[in-house]
Protein backbone atom coordinates (compact mmCIF):
# COMPACT_ATOMS: atom_id res chain seq x y z
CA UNK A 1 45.50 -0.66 -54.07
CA UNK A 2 48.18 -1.54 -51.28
CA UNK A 3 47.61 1.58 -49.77
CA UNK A 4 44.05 1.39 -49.10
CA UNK A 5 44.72 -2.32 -47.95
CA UNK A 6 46.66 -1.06 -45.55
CA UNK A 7 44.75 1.38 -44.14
CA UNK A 8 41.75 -0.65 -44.35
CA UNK A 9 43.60 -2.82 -42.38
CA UNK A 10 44.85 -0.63 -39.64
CA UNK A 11 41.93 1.13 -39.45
CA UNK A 12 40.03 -2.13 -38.77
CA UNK A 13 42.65 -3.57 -36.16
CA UNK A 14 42.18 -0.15 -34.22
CA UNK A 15 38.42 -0.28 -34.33
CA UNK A 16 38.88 -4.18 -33.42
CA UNK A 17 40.57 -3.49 -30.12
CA UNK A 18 39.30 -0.54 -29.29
CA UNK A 19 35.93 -2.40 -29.19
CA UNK A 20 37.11 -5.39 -27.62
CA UNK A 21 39.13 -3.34 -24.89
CA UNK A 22 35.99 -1.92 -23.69
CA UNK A 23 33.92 -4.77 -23.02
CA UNK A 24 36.52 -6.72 -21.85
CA UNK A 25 38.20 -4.54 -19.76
CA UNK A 26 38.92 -3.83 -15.91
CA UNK A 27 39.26 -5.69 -12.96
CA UNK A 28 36.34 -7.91 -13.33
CA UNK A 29 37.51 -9.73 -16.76
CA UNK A 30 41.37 -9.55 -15.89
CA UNK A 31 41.72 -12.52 -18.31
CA UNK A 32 39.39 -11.62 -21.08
CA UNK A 33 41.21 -8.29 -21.82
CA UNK A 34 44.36 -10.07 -21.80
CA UNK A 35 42.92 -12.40 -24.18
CA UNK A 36 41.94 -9.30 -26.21
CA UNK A 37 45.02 -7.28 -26.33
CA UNK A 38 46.80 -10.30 -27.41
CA UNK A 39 44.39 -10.71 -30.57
CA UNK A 40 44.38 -7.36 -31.01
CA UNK A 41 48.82 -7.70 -31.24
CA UNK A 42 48.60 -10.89 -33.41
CA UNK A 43 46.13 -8.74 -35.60
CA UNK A 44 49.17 -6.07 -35.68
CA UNK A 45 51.72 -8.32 -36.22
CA UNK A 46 49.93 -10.46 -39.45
CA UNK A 47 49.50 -6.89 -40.98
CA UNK A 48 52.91 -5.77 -40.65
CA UNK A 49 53.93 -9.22 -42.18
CA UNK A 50 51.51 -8.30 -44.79
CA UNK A 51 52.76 -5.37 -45.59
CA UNK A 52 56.89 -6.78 -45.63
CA UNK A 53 56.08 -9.47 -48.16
CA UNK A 54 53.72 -6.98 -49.95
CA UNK A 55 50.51 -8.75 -49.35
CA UNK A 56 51.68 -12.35 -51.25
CA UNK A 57 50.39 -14.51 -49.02
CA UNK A 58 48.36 -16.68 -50.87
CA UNK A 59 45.30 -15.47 -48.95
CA UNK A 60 46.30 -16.97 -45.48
CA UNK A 61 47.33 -13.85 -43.56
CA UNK A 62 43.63 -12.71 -44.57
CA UNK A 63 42.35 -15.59 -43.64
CA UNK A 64 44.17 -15.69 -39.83
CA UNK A 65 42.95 -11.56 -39.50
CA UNK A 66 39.21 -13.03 -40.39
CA UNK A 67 39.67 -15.67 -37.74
CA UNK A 68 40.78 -13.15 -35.40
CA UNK A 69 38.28 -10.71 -35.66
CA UNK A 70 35.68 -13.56 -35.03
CA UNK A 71 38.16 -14.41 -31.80
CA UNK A 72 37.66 -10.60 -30.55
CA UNK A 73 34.06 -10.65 -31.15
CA UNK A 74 33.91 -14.25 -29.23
CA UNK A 75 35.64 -12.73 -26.03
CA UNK A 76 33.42 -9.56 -26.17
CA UNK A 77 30.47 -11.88 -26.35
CA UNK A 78 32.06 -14.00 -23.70
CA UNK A 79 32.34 -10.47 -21.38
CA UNK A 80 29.26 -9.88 -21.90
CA UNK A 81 27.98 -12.80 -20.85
CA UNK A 82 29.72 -12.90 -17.65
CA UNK A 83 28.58 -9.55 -16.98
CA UNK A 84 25.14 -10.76 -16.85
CA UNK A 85 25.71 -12.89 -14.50
């Protein structure tokens, strides 16, 4: 089961900034994409902690990677957005 947590959880970080990183990326959203990368590290970083105290978290480091893929998906919106403009 910790296994397949794991590379759920990779798996979706990857996906999660490789998404982000496109929308948000380039000269015209300098900001944004910094914004993204650093989700896309605190993502990294909660999963690693994850995976050092073998998941026993109590549900909060689960709860912080659900928060920050809704932060990714805010600043891709927020890209968007300015690029319609």
């Amino acid at each position: 089961m910790n296994v397949r947590k794991i590379a759920f959880g990779s798996m979706f970080g990857l996906a999660m900034f490789a998404a982000g990183f496109t929308v948000a990326q380039g000269p015209r959203h300098p900001n944004l994409e910094a914004a993204q990368r650093l989700i896309s590290q605190a993502f990294d970083r909660i999963s690693a902690a994850q995976q050092a105290n073998e998941w026993d978290m109590d549900g909060h480091a689960a709860r912080a990677k659900d928060l920050l893929d809704q932060a990714s998906r805010e600043v891709r919106m927020a890209a968007a957005a300015a690029n319609h403009r």
